[in-house]
Protein backbone atom coordinates (compact mmCIF):
# COMPACT_ATOMS: atom_id res chain seq x y z
CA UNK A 1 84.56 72.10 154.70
CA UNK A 2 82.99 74.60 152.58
CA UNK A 3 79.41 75.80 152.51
CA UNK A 4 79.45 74.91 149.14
CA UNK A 5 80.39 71.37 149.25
CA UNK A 6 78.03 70.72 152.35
CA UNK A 7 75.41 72.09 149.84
CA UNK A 8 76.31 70.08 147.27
CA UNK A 9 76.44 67.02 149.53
CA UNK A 10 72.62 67.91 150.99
CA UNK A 11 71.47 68.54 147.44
CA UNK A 12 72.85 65.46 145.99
CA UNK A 13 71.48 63.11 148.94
CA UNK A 14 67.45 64.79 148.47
CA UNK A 15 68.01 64.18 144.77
CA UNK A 16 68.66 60.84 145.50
CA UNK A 17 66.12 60.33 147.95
CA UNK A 18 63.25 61.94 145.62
CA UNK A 19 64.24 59.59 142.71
CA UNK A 20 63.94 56.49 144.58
CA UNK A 21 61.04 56.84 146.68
CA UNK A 22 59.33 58.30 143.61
CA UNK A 23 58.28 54.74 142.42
CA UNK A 24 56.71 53.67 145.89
CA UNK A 25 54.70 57.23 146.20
CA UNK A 26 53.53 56.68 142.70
CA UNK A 27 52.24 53.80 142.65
CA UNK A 28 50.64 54.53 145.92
CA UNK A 29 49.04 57.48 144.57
CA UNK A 30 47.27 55.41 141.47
CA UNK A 31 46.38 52.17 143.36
CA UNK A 32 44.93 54.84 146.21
CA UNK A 33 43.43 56.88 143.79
CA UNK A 34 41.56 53.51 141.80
CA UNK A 35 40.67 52.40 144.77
CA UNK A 36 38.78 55.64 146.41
CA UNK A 37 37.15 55.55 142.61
CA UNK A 38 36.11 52.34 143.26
CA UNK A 39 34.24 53.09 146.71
CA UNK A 40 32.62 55.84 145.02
CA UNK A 41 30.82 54.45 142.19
CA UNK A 42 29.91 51.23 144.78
CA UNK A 43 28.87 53.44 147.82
CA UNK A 44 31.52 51.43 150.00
CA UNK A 45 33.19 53.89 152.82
CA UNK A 46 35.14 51.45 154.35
CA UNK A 47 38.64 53.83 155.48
CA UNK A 48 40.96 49.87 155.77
CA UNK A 49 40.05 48.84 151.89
CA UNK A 50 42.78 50.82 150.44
CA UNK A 51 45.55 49.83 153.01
CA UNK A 52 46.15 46.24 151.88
CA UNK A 53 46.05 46.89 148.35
CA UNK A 54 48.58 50.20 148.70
CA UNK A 55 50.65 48.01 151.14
CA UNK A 56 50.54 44.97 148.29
CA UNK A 57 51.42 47.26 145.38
CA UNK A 58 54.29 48.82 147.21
CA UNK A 59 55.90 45.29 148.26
CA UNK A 60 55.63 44.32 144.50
CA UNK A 61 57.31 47.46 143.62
CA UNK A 62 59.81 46.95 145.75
CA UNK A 63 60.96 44.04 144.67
CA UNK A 64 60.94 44.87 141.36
CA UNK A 65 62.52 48.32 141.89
CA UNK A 66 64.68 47.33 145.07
CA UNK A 67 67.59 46.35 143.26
CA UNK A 68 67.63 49.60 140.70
CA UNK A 69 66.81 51.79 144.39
CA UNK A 70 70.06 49.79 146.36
CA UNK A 71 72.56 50.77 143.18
CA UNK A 72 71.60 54.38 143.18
CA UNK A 73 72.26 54.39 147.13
CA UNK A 74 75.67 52.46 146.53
CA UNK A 75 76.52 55.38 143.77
CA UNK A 76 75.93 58.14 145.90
CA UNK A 77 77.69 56.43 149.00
CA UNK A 78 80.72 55.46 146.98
CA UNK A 79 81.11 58.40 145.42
CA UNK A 80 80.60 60.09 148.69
CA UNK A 81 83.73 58.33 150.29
CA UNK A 82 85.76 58.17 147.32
CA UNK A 83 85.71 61.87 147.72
CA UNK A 84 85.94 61.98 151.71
CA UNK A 85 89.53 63.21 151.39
CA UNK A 86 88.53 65.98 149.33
CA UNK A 87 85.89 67.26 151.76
CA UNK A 88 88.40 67.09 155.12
CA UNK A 89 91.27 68.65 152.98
CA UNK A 90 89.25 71.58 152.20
CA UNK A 91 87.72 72.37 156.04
């Protein structure tokens, strides 16, 4: 296999993992963010307040997301062994 395609194979997969965790880290990042907001106006400095909401937003988003996340991981794996013979032809 050639540098190249292993390149091209490592490129493709971080591409694919960036796009679909980007929904989870986002809307981690604004219900974390509204949250530490929150505690500062109120004066509350309690470190567990912002896990449950974080950990509630990110099951909601993945069930609304999930299905949209598992096709783009299909894609890339079917297009990855559709092309298998490609890759051990050209070792």
């Amino acid at each position: 296999m050639n540098e190249l395609i292993v390149i091209d194979i490592v490129r493709q997969a971080l591409y694919i993992v960036l796009k679909t965790s980007a929904p989870m880290l986002l809307i981690s990042l604004v219900v974390g963010l509204i949250i530490s907001i929150l505690q500062t106006v109120t004066s509350i400095q309690e470190q567990t307040l912002t896990f449950v909401p974080k950990l509630i937003a990110i099951f909601l988003i993945l069930m609304l997301c999930g299905s949209w996340i598992l096709n783009e991981l299909r894609g890339y794996i079917v297009e990855l062994f559709s092309n298998f013979s490609y890759y051990v032809n050209n070792i």
